[in-house]
N, C-alpha and C. Protein backbone atom coordinates (compact mmCIF):
# COMPACT_ATOMS: atom_id res chain seq x y z
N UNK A 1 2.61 -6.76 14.11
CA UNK A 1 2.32 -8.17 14.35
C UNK A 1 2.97 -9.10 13.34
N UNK A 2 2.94 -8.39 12.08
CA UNK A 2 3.84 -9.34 11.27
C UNK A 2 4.98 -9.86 11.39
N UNK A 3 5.98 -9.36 12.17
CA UNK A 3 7.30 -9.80 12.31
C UNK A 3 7.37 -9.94 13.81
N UNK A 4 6.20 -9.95 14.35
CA UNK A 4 6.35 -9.93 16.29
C UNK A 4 6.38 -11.63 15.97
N UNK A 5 6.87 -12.57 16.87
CA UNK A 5 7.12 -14.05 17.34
C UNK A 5 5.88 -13.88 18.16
N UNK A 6 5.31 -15.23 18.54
CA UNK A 6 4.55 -15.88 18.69
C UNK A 6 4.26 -15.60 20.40
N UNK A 7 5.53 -15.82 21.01
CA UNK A 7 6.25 -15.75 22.41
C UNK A 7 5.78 -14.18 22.67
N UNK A 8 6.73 -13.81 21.61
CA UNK A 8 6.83 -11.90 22.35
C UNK A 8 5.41 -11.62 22.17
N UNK A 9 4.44 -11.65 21.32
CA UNK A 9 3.15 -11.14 20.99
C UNK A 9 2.33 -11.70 22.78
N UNK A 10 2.76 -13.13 23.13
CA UNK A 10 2.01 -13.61 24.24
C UNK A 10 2.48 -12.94 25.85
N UNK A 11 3.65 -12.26 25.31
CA UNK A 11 4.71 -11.45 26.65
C UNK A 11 3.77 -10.11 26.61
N UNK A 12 3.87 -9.45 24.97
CA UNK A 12 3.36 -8.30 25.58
C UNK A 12 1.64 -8.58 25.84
N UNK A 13 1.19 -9.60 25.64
CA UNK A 13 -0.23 -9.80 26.12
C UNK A 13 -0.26 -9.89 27.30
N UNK A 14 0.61 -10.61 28.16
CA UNK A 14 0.07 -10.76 29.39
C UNK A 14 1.06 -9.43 30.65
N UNK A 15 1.55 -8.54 29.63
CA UNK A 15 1.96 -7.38 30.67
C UNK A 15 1.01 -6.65 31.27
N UNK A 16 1.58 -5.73 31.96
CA UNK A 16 1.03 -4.96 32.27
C UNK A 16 0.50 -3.43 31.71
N UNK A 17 0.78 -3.70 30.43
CA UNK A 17 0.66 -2.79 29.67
C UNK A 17 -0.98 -2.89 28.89
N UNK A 18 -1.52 -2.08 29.19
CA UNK A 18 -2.63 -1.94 28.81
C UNK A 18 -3.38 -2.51 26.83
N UNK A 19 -1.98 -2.13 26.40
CA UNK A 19 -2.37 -2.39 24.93
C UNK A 19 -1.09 -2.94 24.28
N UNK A 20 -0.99 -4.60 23.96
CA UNK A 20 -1.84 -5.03 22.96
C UNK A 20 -3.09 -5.84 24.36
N UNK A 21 -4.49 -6.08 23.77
CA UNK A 21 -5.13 -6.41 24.70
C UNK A 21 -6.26 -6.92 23.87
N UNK A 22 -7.43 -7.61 24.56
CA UNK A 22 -8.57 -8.54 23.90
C UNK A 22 -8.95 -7.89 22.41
N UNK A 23 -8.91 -6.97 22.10
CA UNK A 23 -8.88 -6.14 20.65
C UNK A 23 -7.83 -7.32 19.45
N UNK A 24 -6.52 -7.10 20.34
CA UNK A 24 -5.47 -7.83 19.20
C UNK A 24 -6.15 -9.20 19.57
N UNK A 25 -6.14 -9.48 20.49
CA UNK A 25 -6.50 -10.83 21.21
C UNK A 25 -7.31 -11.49 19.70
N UNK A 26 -8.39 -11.15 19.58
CA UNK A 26 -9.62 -11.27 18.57
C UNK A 26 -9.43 -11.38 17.03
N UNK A 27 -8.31 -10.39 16.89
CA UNK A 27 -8.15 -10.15 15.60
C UNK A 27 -6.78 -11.58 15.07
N UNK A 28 -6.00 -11.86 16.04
CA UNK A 28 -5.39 -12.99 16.17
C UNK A 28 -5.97 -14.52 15.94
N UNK A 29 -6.96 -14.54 16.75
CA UNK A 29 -7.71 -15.24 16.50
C UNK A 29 -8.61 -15.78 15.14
N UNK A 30 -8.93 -14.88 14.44
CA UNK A 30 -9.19 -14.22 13.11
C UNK A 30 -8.15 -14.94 12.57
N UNK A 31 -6.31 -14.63 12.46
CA UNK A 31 -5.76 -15.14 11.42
C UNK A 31 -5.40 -16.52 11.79
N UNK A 32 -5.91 -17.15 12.91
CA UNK A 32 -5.90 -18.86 12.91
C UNK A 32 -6.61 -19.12 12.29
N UNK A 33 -7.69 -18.90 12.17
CA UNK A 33 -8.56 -19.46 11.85
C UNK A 33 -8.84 -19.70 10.26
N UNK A 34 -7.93 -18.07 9.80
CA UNK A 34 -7.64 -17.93 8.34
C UNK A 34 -6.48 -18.70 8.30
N UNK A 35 -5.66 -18.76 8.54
CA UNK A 35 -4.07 -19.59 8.37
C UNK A 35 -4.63 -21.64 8.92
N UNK A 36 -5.76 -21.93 9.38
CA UNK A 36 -6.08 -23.18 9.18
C UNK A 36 -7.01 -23.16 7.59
N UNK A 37 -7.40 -22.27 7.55
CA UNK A 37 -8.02 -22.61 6.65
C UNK A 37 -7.10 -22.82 5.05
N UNK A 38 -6.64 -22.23 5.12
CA UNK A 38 -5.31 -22.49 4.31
C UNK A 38 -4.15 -23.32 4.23
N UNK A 39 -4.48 -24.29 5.46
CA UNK A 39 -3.48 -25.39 5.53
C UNK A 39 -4.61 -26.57 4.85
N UNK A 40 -5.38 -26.42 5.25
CA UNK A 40 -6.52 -27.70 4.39
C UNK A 40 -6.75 -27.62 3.46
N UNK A 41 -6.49 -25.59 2.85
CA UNK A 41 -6.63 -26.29 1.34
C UNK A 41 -5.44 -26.35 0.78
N UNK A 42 -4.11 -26.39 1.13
CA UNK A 42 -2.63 -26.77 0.71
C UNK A 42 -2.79 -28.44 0.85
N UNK A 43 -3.25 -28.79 2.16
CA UNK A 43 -3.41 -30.41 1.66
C UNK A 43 -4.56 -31.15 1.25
N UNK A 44 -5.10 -30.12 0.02
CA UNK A 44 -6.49 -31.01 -0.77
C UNK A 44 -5.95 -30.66 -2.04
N UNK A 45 -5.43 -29.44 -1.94
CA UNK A 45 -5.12 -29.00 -3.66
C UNK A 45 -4.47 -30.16 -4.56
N UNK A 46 -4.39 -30.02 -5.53
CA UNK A 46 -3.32 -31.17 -5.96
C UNK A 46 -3.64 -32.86 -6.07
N UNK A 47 -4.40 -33.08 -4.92
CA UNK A 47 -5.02 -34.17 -5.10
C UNK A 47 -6.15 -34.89 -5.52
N UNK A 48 -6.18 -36.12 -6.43
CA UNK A 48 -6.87 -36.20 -7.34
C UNK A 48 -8.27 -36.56 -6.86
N UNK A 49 -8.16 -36.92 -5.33
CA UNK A 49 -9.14 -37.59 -4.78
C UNK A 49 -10.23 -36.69 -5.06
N UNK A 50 -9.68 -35.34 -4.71
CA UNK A 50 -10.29 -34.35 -4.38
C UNK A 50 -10.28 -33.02 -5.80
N UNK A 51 -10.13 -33.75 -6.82
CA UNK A 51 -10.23 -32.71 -7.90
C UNK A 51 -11.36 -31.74 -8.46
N UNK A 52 -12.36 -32.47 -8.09
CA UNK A 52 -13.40 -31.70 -8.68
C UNK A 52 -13.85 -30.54 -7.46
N UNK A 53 -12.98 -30.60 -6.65
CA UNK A 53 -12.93 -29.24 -5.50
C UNK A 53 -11.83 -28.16 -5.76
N UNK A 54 -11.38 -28.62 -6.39
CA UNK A 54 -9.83 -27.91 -7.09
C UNK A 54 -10.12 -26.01 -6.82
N UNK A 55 -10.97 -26.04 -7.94
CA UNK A 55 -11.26 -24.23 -7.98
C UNK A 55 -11.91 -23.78 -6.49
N UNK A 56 -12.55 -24.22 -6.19
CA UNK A 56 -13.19 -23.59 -4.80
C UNK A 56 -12.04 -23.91 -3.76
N UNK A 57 -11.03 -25.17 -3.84
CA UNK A 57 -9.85 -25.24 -2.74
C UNK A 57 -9.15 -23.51 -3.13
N UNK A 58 -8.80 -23.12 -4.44
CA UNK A 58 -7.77 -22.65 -4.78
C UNK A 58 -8.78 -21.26 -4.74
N UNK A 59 -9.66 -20.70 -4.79
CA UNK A 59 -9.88 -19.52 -4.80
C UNK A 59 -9.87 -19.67 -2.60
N UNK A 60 -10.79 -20.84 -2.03
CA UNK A 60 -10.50 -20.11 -0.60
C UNK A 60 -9.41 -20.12 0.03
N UNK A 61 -8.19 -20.75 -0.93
CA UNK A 61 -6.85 -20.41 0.03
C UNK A 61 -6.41 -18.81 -0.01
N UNK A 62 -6.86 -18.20 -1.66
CA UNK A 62 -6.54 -16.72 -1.75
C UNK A 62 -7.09 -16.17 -1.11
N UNK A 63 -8.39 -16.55 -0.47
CA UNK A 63 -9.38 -15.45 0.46
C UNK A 63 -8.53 -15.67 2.00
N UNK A 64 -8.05 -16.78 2.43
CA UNK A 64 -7.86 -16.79 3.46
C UNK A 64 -6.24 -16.04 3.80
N UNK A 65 -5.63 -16.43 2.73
CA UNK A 65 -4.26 -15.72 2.75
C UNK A 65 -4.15 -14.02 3.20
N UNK A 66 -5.34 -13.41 2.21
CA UNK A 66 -5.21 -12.28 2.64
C UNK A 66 -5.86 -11.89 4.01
N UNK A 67 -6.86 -12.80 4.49
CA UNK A 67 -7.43 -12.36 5.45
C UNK A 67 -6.62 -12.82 6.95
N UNK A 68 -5.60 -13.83 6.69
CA UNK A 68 -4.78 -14.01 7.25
C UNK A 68 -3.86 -12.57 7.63
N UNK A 69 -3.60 -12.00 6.43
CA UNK A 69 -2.82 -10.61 6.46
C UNK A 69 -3.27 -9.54 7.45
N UNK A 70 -4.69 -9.16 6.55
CA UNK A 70 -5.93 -8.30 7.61
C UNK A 70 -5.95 -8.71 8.37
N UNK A 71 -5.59 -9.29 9.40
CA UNK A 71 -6.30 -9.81 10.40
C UNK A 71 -5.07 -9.45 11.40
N UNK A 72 -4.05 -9.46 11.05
CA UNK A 72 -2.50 -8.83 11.59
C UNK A 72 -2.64 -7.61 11.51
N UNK A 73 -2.93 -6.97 10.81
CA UNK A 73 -2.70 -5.65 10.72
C UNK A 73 -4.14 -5.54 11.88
N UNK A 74 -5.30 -5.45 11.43
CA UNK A 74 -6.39 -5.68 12.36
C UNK A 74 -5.75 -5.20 13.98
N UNK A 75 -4.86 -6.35 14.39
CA UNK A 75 -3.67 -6.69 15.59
C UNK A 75 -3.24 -5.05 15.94
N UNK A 76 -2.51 -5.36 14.87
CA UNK A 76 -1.83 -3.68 15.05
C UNK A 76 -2.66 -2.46 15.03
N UNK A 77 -3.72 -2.19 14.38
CA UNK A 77 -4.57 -1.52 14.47
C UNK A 77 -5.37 -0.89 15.91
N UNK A 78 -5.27 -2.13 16.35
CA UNK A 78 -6.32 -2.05 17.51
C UNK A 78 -5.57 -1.70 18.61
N UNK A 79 -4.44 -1.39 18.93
CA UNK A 79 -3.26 -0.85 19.95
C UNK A 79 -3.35 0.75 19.53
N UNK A 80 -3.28 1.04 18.28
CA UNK A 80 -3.33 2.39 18.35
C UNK A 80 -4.78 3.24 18.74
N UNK A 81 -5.95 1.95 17.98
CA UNK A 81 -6.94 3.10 18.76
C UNK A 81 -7.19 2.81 19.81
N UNK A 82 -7.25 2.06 20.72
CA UNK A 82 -6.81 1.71 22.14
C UNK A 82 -6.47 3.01 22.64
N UNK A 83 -5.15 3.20 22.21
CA UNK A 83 -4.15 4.40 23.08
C UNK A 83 -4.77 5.74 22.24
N UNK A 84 -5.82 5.53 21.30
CA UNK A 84 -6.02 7.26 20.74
C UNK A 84 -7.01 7.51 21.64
N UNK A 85 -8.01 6.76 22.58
CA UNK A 85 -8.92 7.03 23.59
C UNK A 85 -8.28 7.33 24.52
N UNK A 86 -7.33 6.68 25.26
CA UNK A 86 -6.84 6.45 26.52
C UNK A 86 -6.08 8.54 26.42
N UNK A 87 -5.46 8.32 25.36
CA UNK A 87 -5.02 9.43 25.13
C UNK A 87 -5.83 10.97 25.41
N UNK A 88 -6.94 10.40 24.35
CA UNK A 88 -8.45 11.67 24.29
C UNK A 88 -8.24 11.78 25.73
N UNK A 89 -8.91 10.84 26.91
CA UNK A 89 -8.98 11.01 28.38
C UNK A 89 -8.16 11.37 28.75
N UNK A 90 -6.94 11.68 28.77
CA UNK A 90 -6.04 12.32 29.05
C UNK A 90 -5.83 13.74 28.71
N UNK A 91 -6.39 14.34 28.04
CA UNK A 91 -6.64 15.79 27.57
C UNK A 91 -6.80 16.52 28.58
N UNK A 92 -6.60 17.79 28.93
CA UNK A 92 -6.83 18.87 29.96
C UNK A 92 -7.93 19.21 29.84
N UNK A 93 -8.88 19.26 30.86
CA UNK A 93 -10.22 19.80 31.23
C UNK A 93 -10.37 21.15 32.14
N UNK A 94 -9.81 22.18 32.24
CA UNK A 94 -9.77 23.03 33.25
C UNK A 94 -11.03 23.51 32.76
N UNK A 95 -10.81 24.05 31.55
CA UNK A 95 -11.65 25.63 30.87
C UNK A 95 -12.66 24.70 30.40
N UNK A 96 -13.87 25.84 30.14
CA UNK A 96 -15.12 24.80 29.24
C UNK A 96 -14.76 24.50 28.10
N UNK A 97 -13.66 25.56 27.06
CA UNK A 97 -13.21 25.44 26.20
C UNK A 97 -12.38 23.80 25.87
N UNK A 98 -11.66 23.80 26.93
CA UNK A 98 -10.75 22.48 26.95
C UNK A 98 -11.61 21.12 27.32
N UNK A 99 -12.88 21.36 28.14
CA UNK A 99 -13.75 19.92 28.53
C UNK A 99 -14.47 19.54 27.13
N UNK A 100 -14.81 21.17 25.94
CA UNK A 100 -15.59 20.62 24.88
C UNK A 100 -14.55 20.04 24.07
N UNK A 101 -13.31 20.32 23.69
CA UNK A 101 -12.28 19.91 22.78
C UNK A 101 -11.93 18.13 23.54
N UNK A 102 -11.98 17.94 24.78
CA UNK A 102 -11.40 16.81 25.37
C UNK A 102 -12.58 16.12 24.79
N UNK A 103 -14.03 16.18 24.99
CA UNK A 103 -15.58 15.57 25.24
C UNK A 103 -15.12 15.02 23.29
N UNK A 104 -14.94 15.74 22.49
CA UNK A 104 -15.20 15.96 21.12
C UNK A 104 -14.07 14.67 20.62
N UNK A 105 -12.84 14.92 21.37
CA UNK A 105 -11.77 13.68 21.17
C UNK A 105 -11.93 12.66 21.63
N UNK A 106 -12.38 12.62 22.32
CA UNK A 106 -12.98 11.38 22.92
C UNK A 106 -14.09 10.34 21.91
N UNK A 107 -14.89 11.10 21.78
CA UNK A 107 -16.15 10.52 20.93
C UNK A 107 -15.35 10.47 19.50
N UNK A 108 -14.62 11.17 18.72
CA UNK A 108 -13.84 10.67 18.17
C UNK A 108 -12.90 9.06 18.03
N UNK A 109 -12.03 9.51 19.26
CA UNK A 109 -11.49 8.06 19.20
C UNK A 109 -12.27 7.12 19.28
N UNK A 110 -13.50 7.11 19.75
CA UNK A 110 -14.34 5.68 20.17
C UNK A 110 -14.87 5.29 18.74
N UNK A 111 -15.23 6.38 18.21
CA UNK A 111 -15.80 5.60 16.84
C UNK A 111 -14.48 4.97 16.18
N UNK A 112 -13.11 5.34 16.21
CA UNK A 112 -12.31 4.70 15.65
C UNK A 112 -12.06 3.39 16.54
N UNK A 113 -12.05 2.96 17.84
CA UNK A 113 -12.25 1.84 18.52
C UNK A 113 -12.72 0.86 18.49
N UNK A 114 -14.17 1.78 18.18
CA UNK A 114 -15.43 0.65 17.81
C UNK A 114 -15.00 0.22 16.50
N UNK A 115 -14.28 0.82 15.05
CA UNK A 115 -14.38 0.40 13.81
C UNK A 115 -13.25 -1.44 13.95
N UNK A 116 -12.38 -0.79 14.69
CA UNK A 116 -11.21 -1.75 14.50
C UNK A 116 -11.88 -3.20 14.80
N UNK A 117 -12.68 -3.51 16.11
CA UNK A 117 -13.37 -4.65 16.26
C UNK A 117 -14.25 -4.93 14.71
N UNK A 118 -15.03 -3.78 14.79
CA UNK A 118 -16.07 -4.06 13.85
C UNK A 118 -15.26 -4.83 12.39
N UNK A 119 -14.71 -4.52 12.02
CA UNK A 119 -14.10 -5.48 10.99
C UNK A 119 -13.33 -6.56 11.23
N UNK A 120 -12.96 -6.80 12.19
CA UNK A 120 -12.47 -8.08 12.76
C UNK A 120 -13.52 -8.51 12.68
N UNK A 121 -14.86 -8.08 13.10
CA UNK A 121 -15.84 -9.29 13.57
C UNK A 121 -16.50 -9.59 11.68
N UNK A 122 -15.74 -8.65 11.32
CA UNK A 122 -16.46 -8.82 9.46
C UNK A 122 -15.46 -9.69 8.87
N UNK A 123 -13.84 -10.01 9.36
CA UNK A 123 -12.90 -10.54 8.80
C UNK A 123 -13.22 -11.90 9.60
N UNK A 124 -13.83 -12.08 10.77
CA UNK A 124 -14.12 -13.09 11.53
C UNK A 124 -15.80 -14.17 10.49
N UNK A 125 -16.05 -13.20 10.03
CA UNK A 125 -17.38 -13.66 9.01
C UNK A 125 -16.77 -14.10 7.96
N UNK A 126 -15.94 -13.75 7.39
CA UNK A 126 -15.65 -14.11 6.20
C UNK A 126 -15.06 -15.44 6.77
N UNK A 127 -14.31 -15.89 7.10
CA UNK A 127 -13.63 -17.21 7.65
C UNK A 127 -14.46 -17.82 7.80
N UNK A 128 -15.82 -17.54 8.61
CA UNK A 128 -16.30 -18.77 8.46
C UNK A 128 -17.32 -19.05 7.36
N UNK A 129 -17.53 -18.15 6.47
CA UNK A 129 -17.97 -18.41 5.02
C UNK A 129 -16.81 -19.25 4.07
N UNK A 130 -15.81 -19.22 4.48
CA UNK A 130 -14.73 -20.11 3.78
C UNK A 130 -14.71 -21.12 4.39
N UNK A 131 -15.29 -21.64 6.10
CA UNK A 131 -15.16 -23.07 6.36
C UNK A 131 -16.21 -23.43 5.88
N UNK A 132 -17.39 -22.91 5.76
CA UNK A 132 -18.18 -23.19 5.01
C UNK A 132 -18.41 -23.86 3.52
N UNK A 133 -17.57 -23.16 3.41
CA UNK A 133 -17.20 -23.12 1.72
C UNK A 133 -16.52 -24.73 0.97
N UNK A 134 -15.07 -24.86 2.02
CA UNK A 134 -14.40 -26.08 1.49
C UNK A 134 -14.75 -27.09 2.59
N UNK A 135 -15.41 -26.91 3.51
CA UNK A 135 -16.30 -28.33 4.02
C UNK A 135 -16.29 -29.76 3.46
N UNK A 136 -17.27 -29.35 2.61
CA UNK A 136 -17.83 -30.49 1.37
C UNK A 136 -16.68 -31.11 0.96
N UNK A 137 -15.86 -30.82 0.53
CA UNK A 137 -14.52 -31.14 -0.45
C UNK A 137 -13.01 -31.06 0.26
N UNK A 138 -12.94 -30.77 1.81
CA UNK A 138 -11.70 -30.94 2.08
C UNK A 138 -11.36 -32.06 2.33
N UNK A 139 -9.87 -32.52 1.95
CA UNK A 139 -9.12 -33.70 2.91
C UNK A 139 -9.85 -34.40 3.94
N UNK A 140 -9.99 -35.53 4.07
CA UNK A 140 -10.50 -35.85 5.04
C UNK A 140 -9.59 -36.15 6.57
N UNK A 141 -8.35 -35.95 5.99
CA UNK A 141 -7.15 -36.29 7.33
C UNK A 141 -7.70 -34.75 7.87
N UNK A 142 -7.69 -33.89 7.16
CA UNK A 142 -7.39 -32.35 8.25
C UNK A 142 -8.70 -32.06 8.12
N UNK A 143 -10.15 -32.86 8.14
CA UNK A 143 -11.37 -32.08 8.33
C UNK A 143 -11.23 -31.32 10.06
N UNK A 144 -10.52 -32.17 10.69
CA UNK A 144 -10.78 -31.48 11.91
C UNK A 144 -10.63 -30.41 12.12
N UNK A 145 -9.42 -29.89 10.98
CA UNK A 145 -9.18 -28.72 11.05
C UNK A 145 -10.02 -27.68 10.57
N UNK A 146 -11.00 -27.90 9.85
CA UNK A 146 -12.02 -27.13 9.56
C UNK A 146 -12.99 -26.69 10.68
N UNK A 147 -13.32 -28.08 11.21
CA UNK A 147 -14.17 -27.10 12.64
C UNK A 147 -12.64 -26.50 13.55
N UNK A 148 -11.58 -26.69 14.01
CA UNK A 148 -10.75 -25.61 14.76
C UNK A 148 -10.84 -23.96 13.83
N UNK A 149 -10.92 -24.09 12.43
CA UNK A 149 -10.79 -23.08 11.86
C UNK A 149 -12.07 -22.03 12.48
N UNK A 150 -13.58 -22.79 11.95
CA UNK A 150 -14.89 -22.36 12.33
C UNK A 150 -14.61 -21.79 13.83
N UNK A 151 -14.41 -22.91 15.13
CA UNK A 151 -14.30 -22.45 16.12
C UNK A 151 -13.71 -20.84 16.59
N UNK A 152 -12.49 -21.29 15.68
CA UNK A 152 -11.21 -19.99 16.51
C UNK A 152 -12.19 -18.60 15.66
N UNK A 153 -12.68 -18.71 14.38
CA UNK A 153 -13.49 -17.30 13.79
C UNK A 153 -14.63 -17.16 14.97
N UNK A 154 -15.47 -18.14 15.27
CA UNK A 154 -16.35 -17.59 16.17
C UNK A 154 -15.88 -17.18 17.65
N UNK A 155 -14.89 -17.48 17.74
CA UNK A 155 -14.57 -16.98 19.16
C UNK A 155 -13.68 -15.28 19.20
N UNK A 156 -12.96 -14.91 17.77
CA UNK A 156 -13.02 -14.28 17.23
C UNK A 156 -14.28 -12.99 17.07
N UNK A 157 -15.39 -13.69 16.74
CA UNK A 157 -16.47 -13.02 16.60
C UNK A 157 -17.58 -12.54 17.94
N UNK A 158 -16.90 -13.35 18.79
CA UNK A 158 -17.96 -12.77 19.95
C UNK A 158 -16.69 -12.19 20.81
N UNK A 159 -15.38 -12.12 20.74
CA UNK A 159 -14.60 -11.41 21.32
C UNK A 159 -14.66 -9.95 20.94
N UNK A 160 -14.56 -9.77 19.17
CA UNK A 160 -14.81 -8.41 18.38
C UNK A 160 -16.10 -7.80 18.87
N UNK A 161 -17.08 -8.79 19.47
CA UNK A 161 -18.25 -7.70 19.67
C UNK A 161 -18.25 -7.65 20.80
N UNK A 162 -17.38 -7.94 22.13
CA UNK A 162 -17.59 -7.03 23.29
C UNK A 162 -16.76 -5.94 23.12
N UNK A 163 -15.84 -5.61 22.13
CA UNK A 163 -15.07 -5.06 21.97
C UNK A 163 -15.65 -3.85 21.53
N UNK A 164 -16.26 -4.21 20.36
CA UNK A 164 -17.36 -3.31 20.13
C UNK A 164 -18.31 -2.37 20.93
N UNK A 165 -18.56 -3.77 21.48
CA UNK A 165 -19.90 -2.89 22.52
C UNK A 165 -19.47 -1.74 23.80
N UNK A 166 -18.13 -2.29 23.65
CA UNK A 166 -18.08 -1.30 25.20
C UNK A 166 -17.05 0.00 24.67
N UNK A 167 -17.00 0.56 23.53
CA UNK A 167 -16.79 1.28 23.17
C UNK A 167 -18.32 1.92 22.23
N UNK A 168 -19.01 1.30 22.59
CA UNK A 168 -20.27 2.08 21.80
C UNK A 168 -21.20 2.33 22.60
N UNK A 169 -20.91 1.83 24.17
CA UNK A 169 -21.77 2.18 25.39
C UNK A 169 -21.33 3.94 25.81
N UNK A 170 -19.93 4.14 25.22
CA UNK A 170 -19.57 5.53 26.04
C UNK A 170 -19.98 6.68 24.51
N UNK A 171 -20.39 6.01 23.59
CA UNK A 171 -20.70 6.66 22.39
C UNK A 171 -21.90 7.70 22.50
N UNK A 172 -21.71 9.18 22.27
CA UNK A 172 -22.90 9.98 22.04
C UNK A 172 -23.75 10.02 21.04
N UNK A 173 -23.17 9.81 20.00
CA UNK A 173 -23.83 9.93 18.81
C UNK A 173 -24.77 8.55 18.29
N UNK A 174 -26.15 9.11 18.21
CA UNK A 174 -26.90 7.60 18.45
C UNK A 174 -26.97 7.54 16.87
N UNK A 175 -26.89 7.96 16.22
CA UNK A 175 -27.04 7.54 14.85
C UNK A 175 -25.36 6.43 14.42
N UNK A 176 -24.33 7.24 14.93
CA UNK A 176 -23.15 6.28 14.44
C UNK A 176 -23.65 4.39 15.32
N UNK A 177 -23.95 5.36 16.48
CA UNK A 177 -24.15 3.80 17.46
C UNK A 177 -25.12 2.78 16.93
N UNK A 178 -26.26 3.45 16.43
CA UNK A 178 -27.23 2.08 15.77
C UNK A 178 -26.41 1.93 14.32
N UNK A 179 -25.76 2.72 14.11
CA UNK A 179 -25.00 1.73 12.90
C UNK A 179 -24.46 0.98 12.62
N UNK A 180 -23.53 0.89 14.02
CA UNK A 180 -22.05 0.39 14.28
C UNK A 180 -23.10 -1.13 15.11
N UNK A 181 -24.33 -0.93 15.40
CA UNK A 181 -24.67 -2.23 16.12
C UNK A 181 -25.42 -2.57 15.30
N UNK A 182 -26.03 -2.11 14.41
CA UNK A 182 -26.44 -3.03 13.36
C UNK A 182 -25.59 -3.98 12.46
N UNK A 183 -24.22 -3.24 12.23
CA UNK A 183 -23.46 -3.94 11.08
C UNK A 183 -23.06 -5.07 11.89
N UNK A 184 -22.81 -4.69 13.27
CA UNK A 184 -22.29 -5.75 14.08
C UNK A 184 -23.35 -7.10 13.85
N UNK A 185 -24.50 -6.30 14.19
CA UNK A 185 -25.72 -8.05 14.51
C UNK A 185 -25.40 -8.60 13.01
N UNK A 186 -24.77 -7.88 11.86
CA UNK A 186 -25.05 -8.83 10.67
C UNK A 186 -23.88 -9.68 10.44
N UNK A 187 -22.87 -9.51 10.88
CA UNK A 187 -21.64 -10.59 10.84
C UNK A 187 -21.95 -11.15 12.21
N UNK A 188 -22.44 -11.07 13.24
CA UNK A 188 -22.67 -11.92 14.41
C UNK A 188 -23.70 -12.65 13.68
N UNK A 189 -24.47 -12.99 12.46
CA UNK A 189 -25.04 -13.77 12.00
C UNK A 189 -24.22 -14.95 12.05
N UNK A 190 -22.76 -15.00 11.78
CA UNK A 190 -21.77 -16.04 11.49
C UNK A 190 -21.58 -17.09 12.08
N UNK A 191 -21.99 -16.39 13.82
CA UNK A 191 -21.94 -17.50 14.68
C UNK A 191 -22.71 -18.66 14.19
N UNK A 192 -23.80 -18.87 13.83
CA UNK A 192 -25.00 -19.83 13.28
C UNK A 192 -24.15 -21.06 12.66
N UNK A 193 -23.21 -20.56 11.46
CA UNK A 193 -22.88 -20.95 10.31
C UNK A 193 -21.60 -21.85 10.99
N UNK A 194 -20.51 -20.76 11.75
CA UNK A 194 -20.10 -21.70 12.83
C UNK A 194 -20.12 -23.17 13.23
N UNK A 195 -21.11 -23.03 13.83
CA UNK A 195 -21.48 -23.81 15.02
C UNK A 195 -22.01 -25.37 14.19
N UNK A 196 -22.42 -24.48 13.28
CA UNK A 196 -22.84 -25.82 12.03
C UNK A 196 -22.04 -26.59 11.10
N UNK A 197 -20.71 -25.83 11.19
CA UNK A 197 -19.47 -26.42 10.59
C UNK A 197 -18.57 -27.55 11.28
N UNK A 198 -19.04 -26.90 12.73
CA UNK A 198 -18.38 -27.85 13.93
C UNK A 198 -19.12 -29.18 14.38
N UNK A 199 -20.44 -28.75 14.20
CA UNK A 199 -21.28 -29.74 14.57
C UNK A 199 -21.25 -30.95 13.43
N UNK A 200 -20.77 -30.32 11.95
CA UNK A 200 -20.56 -31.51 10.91
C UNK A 200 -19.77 -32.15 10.76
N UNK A 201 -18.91 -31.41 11.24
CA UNK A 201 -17.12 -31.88 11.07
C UNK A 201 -17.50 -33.07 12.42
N UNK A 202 -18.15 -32.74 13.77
CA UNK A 202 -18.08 -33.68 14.72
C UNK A 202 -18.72 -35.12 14.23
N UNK A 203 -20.06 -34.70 13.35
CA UNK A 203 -20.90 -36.07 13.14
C UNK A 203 -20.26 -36.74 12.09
N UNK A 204 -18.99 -36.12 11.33
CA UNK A 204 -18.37 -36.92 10.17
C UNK A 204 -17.49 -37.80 11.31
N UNK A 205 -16.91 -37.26 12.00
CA UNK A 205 -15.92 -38.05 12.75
C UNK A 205 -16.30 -39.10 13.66
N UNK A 206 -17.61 -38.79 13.58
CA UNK A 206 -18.29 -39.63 14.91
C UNK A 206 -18.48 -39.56 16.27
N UNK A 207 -18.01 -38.42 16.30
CA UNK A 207 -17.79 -37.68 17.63
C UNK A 207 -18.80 -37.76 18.41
């Protein structure tokens, strides 16, 4: 994803090719939201209006930079375990021998399926703990961009958890599964925080 264009990433989205698909979709989403957040604090830093925000501008541009990064790779991530399931199902089933080795790869790949969302929807939390964060103290020309930032993480965040979920519906193992949906309900906390960033950014503007 790092060196894919903007265009080609939206070509191979809308093929017919099964993967890249709502997985990258999500995790994309994720680095808008990190890459706005980092344009607001490039235009607060520096300025005096806004100095006594200085350290909190300049530590959440480093959080967002990298999560900008993660959040690409995230992209790429989520194509391979995509195709390590699709793959598992594809295994030979004749012998019982071969249905337990296929059954075993399978439940394998899904827990790696389910992980790739699951941290998107944790890289999707963190973003909006950073719109959170420089709210108070950003620019006031690009506040808007703070609720687009909030927005694109929560949409982000409820994309990562169907993503989640429907790889944890074909899951056997109920102990990985209440894990993997617990960690989930605790960054789906984010949405809240969200919605409250957008709703401030609207009543500053007058919206």
């Amino acid at each position: 994803m790092a060196d894919e264009t903007l265009d080609g990433f939206l070509e191979a989205l809308a093929s017919a090719a099964p993967a890249p698909g709502g997985g990258a979709a999500a995790a994309v989403q994720v680095a808008l939201g990190a890459a706005l957040v980092s344009m607001v604090t490039n235009l607060t830093i520096g300025k005096p209006r806004y100095a006594e925000h200085e350290a909190v501008m300049l530590a959440a541009r480093a959080e967002a930079d990298r999560l900008r990064g993660a959040a690409l790779a995230l992209a790429d991530a989520d194509a391979v375990a995509f195709t390590a399931v699709t793959d598992a199902y594809r295994l030979p089933k004749e012998s019982a021998q071969e249905k337990a080795a296929r059954s075993a790869a399978i439940q394998h790949a899904l827990v790696g399926a389910a992980d790739v969302p699951l941290r998107t929807a944790a890289a999707a939390a963190e973003v909006v703990g950073l719109c959170q964060r420089i709210l108070d103290g950003a620019n006031v020309n690009v506040l808007s961009d703070v609720a687009v930032a909030a927005a694109s993480a929560r949409a982000a965040l409820d994309s990562a958890a169907i993503n989640v979920r429907v790889n944890l519906a074909s899951m056997s193992d109920a102990a990985t599964r209440d894990a993997t949906a617990a960690e989930l309900d605790k960054y789906l906390s984010s949405v809240t925080g969200a919605d409250v960033v957008v709703r401030a950014v609207a009543d500053r503007i007058g919206s």
